[in-house]
C-alpha atoms as a PDB file:
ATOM      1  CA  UNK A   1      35.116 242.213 170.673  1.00  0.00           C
ATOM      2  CA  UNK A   2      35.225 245.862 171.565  1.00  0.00           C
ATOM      3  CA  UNK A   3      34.187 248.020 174.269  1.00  0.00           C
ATOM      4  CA  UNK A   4      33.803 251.396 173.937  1.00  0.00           C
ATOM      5  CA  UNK A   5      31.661 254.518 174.986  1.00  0.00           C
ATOM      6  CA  UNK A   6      30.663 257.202 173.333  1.00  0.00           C
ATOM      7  CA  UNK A   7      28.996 261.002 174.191  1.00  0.00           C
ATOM      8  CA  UNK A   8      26.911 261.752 171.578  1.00  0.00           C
ATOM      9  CA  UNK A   9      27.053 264.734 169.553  1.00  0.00           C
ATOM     10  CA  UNK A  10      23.851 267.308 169.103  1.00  0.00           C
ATOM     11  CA  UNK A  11      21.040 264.988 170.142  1.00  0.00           C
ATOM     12  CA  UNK A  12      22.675 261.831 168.528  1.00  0.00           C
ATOM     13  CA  UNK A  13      22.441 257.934 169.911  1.00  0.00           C
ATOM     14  CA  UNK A  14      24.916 256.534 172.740  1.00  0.00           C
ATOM     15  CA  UNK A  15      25.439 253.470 170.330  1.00  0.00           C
ATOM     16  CA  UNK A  16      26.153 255.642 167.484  1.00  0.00           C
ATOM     17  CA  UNK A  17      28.525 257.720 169.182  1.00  0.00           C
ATOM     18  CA  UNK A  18      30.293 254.861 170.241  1.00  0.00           C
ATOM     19  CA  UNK A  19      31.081 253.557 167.131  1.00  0.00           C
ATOM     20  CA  UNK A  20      32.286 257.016 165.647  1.00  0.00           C
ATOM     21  CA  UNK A  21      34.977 256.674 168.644  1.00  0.00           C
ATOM     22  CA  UNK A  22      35.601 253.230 167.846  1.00  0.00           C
ATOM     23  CA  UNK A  23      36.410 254.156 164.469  1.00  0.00           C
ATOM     24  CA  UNK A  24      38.167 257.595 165.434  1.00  0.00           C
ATOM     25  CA  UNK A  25      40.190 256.127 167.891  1.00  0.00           C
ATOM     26  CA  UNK A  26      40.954 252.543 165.909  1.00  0.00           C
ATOM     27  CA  UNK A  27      39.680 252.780 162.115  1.00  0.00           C
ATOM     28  CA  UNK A  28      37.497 249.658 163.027  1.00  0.00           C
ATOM     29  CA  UNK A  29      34.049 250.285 160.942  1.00  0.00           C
ATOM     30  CA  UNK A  30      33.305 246.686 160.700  1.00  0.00           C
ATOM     31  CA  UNK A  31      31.296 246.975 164.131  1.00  0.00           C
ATOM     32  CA  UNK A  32      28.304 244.548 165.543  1.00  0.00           C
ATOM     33  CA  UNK A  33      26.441 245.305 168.230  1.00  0.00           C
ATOM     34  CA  UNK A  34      26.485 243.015 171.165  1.00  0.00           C
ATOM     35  CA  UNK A  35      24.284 244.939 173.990  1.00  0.00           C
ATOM     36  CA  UNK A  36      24.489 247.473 175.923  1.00  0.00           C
ATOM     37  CA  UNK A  37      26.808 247.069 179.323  1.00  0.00           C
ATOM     38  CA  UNK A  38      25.413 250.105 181.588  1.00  0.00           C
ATOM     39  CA  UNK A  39      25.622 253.722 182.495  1.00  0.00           C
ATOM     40  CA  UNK A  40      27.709 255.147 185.702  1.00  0.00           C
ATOM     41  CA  UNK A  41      28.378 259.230 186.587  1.00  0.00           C
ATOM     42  CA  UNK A  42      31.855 260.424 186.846  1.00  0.00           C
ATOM     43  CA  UNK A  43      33.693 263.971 186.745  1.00  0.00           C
ATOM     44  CA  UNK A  44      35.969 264.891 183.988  1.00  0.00           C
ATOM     45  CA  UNK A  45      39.681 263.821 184.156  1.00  0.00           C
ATOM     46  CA  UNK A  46      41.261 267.072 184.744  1.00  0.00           C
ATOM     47  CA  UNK A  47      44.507 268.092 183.588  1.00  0.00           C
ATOM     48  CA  UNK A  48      46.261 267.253 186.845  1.00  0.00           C
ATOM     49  CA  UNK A  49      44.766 263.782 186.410  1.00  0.00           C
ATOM     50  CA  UNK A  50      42.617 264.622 189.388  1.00  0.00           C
ATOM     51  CA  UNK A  51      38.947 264.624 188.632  1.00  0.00           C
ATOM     52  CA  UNK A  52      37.489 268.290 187.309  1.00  0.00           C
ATOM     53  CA  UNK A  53      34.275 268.983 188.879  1.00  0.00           C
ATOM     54  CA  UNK A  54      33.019 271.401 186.790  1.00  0.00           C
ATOM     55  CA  UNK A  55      32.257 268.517 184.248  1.00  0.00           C
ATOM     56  CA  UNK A  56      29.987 265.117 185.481  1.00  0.00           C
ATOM     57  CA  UNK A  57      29.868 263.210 182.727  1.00  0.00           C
ATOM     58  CA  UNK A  58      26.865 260.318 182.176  1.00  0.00           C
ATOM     59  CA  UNK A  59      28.831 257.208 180.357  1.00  0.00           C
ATOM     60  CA  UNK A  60      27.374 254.865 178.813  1.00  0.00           C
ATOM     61  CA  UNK A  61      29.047 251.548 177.912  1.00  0.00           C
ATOM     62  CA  UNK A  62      28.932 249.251 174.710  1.00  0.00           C
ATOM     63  CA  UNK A  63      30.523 246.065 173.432  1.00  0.00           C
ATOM     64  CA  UNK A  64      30.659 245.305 169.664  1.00  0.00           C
ATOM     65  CA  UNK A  65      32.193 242.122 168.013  1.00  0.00           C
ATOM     66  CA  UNK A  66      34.257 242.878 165.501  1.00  0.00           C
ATOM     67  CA  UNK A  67      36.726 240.359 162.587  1.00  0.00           C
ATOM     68  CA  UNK A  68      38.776 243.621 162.064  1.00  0.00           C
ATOM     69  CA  UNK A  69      42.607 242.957 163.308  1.00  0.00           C
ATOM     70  CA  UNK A  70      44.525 246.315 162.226  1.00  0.00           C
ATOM     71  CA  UNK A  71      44.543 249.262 164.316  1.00  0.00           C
ATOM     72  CA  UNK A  72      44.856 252.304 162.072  1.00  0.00           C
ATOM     73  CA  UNK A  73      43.648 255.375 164.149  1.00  0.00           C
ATOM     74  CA  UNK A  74      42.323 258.402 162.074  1.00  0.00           C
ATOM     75  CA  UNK A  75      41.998 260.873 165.318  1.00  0.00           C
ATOM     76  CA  UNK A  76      45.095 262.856 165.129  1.00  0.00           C
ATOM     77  CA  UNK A  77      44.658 263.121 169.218  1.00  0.00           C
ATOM     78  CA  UNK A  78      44.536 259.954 169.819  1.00  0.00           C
ATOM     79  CA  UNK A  79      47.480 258.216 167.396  1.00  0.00           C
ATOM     80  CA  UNK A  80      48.315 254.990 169.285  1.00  0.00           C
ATOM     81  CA  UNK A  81      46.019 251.919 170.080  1.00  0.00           C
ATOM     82  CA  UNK A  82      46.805 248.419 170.396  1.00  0.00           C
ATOM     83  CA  UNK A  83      45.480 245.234 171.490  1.00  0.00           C
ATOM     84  CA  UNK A  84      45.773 244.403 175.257  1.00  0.00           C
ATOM     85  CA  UNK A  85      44.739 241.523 177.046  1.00  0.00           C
ATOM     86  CA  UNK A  86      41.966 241.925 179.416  1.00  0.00           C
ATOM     87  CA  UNK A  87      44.151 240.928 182.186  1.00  0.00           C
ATOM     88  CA  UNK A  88      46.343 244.403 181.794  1.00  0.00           C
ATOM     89  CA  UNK A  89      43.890 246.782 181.159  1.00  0.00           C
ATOM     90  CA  UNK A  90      42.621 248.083 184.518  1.00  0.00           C
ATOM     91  CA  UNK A  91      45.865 249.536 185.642  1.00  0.00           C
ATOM     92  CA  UNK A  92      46.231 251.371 182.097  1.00  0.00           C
ATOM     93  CA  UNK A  93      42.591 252.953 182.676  1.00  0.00           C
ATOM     94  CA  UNK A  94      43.135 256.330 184.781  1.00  0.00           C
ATOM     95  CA  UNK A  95      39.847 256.778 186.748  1.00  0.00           C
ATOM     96  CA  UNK A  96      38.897 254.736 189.599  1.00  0.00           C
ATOM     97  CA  UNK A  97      35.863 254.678 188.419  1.00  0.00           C
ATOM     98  CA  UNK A  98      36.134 253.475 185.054  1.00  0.00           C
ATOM     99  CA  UNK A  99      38.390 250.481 186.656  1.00  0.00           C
ATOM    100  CA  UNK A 100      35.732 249.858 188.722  1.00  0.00           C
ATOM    101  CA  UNK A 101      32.855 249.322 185.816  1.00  0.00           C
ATOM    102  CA  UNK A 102      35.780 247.637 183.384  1.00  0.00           C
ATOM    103  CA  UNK A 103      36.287 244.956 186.432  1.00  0.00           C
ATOM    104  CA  UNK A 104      32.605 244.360 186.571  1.00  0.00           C
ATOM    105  CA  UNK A 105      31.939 244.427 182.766  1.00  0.00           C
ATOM    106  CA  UNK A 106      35.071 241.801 182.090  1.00  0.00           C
ATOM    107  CA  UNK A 107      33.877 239.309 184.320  1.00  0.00           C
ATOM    108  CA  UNK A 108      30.447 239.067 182.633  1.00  0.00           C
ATOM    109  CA  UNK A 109      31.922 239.883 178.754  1.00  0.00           C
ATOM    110  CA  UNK A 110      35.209 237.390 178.933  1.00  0.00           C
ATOM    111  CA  UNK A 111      36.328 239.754 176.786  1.00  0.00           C
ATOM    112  CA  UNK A 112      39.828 240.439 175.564  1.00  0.00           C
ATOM    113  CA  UNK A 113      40.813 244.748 175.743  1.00  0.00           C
ATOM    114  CA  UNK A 114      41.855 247.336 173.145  1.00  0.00           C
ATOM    115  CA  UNK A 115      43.021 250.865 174.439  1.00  0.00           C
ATOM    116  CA  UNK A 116      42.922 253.953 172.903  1.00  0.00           C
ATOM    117  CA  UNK A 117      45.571 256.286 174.179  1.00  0.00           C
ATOM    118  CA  UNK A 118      44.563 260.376 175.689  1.00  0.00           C
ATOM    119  CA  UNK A 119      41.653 258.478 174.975  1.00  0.00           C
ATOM    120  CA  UNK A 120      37.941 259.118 175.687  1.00  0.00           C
ATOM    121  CA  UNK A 121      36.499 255.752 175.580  1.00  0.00           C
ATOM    122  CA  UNK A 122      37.989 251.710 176.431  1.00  0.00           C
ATOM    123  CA  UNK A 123      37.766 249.172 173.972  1.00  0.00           C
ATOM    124  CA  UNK A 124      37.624 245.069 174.394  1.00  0.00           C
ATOM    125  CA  UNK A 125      38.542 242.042 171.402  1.00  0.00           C
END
């Protein structure tokens, strides 16, 4: 399964931009739609990993099933993902609050994690 997020570009869906950063950030396309997990505020990661308040930013949350295996990013930005079990992934996730929803989300999902590296979004198997 995956869990990602997504902004949406010009007017565009919160599910649809989460798969474009799925596939951006993996080169998974074979995507299904499992629900939706929620929606929490928090600033921009600045560059001094503090948070940049001149950015809030209105996530919304996602998990897709997917049979794809092979990680094959195609966003130059982000070049390295792998598969991580969801036991490991809150400490690799650099804002408290996106620890704080992944906690919540896991123990519902029983999910396992994929991360996407300088990434935007957090993904689950």
């Amino acid at each position: 399964m995956v869990f990602a997020q997504g902004t949406p570009r010009s007017g565009g869906k919160c599910a649809a931009a989460a798969r474009r950063e799925i596939y951006e950030e993996s080169g998974i396309r074979d995507l299904e739609l499992v629900r939706e997990l929620g929606t929490y505020e928090r600033f921009r990661i600045g560059v001094d990993g503090g948070d940049d308040r001149s950015e809030l930013k209105v996530i919304t949350m996602f998990l897709f099933r997917t049979r794809e295996k092979v990680l094959r990013p195609v966003d130059a930005d982000n070049p390295e993902a792998r598969w991580v079990e969801r036991s490991k992934v809150a400490p690799l996730l650099t804002h408290e609050m996106d620890k704080r929803f992944f906690l919540g989300a896991r123990s519902s999902a029983r999910v396992w994690a994929f991360l996407s590296f300088g990434f935007s979004a957090s993904y689950v198997r």
